[in-house]
N, C-alpha and C. Protein backbone atom coordinates (compact mmCIF):
# COMPACT_ATOMS: atom_id res chain seq x y z
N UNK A 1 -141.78 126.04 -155.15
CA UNK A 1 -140.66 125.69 -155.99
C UNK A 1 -140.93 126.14 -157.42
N UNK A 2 -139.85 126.73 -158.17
CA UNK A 2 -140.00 127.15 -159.25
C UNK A 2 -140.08 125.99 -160.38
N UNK A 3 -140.82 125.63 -161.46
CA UNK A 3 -140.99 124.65 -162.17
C UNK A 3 -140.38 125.85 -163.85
N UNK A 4 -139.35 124.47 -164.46
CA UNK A 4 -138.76 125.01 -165.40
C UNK A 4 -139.38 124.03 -166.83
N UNK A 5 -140.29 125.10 -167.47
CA UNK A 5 -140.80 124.45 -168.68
C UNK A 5 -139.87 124.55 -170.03
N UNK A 6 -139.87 123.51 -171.14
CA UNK A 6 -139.14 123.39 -172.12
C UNK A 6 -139.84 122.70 -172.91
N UNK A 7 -139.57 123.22 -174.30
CA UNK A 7 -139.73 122.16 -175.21
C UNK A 7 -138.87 121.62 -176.14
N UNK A 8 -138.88 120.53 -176.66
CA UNK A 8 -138.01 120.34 -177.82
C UNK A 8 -138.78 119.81 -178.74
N UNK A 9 -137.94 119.50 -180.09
CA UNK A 9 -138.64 119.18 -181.01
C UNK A 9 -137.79 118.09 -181.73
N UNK A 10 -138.42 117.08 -182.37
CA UNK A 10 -137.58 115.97 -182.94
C UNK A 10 -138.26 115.87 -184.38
N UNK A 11 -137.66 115.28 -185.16
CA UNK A 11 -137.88 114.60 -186.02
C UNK A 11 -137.35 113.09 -186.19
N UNK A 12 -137.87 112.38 -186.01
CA UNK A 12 -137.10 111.07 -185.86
C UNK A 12 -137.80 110.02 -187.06
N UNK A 13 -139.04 110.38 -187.11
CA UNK A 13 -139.43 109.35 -187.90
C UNK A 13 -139.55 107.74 -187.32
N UNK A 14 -140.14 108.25 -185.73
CA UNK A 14 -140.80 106.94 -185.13
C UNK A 14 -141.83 107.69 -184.40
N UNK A 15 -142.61 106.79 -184.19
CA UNK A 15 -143.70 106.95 -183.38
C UNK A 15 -143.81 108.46 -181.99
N UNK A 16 -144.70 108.91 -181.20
CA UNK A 16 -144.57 109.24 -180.21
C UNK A 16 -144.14 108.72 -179.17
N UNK A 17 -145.20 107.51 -179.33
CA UNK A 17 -144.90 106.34 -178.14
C UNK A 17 -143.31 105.83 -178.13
N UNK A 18 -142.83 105.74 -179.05
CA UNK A 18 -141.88 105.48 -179.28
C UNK A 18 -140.65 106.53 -178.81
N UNK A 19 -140.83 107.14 -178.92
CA UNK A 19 -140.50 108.65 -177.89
C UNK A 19 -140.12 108.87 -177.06
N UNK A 20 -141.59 108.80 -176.41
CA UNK A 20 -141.73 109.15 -175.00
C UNK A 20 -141.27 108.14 -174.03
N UNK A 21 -140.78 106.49 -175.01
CA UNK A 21 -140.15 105.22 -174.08
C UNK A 21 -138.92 105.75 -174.11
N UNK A 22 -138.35 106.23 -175.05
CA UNK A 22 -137.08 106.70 -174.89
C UNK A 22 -136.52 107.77 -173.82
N UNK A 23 -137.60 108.40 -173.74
CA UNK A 23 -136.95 109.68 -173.20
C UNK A 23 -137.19 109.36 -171.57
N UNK A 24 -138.25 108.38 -171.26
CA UNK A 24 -138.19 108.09 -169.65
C UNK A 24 -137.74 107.01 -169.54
N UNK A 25 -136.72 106.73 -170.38
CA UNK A 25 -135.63 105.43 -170.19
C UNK A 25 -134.52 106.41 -169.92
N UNK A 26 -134.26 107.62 -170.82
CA UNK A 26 -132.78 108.22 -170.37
C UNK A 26 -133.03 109.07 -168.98
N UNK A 27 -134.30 109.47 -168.62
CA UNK A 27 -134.40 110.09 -167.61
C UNK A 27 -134.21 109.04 -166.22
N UNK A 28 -134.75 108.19 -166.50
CA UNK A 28 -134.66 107.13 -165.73
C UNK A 28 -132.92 106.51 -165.42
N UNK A 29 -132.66 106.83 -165.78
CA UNK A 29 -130.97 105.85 -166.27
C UNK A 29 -130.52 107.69 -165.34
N UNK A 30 -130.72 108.54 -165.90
CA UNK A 30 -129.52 109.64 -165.62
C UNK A 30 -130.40 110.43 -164.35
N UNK A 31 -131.00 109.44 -163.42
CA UNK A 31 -131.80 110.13 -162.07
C UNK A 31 -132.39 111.10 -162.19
N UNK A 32 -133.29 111.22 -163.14
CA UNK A 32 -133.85 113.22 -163.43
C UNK A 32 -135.21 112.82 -163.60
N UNK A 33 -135.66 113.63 -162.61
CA UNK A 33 -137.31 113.82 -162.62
C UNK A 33 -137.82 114.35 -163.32
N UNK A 34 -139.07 114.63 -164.10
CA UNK A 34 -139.87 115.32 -164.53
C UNK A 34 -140.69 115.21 -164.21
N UNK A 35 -141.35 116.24 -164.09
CA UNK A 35 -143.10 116.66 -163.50
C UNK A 35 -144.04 116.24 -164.54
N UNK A 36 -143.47 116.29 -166.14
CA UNK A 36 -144.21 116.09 -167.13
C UNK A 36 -143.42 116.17 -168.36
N UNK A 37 -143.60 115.13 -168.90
CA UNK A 37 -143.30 115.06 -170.73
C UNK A 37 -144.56 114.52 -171.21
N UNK A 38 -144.78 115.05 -172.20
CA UNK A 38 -146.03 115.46 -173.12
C UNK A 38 -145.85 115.72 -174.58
N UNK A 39 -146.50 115.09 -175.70
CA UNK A 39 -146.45 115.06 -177.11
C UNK A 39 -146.96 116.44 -176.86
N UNK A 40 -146.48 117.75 -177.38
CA UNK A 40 -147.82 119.05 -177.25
C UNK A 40 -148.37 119.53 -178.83
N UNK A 41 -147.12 119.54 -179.63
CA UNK A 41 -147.72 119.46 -181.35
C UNK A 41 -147.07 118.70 -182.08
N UNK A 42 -147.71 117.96 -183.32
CA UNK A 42 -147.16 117.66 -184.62
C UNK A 42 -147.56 118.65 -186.00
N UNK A 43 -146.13 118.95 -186.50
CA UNK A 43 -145.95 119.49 -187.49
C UNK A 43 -145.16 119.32 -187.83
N UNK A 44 -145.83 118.44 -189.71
CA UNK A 44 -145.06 118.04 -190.78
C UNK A 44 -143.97 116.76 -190.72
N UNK A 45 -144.58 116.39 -189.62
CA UNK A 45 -143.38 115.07 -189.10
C UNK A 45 -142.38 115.41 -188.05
N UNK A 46 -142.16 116.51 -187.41
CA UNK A 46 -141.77 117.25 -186.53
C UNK A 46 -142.60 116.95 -185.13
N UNK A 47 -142.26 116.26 -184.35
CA UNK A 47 -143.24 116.26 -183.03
C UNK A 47 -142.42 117.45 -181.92
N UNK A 48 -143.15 118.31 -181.32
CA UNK A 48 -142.86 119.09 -180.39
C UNK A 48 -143.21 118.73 -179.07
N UNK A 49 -142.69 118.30 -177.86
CA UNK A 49 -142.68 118.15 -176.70
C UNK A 49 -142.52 118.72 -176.26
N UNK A 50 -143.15 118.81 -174.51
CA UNK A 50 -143.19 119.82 -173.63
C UNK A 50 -143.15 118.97 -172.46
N UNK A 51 -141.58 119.25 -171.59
CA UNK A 51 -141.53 118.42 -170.11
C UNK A 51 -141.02 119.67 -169.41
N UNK A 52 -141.30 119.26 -168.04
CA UNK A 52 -141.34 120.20 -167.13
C UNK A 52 -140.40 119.66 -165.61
N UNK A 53 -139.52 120.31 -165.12
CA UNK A 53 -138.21 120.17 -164.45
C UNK A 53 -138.31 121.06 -163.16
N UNK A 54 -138.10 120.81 -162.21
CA UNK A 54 -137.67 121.45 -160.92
C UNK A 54 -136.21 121.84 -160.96
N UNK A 55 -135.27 121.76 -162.14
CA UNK A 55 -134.50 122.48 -161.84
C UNK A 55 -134.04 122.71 -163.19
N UNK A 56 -133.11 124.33 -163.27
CA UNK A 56 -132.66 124.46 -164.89
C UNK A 56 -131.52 123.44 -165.16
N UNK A 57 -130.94 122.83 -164.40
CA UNK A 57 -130.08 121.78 -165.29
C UNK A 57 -130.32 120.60 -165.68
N UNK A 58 -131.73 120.48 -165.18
CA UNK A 58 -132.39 119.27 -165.54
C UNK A 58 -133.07 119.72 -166.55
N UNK A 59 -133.54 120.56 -167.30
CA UNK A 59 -133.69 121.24 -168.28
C UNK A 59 -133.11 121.04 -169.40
N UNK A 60 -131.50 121.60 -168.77
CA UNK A 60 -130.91 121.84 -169.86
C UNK A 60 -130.43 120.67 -170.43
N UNK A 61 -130.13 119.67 -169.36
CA UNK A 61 -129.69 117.90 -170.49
C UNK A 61 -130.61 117.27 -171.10
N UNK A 62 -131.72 117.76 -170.35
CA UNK A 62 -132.83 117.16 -171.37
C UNK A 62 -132.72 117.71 -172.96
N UNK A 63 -132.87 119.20 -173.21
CA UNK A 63 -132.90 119.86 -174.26
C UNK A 63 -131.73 118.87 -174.95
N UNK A 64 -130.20 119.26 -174.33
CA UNK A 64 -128.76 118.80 -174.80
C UNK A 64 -129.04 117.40 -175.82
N UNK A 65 -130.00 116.27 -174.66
CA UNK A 65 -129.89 115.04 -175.22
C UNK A 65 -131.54 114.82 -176.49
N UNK A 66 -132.11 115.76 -176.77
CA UNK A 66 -133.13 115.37 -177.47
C UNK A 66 -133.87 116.35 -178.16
N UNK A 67 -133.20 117.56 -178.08
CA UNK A 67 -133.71 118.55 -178.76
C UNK A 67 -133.12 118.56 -180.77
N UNK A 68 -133.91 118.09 -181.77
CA UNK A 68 -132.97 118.09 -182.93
C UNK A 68 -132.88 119.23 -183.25
């Protein structure tokens, strides 16, 4: 199976942890798997994440809902 990598990037001005509860609360709520979400860099208050999808439209709402 083809695995579809992405990243986004936020600035939010909360935590990682804080984050990463969010983002496997909406994944959780909107039935979408990920293989992996992962803090991968911080820069300048900018955190960059990297999750990984079995399919591109699970991809793409992820990006839609959390990419700033």
């Amino acid at each position: 199976m083809m695995r579809h990598a992405i990243e986004v990037t936020r600035e939010t001005g909360r935590s990682v942890t804080e984050d990463l509860g969010e983002m496997g609360a909406w994944l959780k709520k909107a039935s979408t798997q990920a293989q992996t979400v992962r803090a991968k860099q911080i820069i300048r208050g900018r955190v960059v994440y990297e999750a990984v999808f079995d399919t591109p439209a699970e991809a793409d709402r992820f990006i839609k809902r959390f990419d700033s």
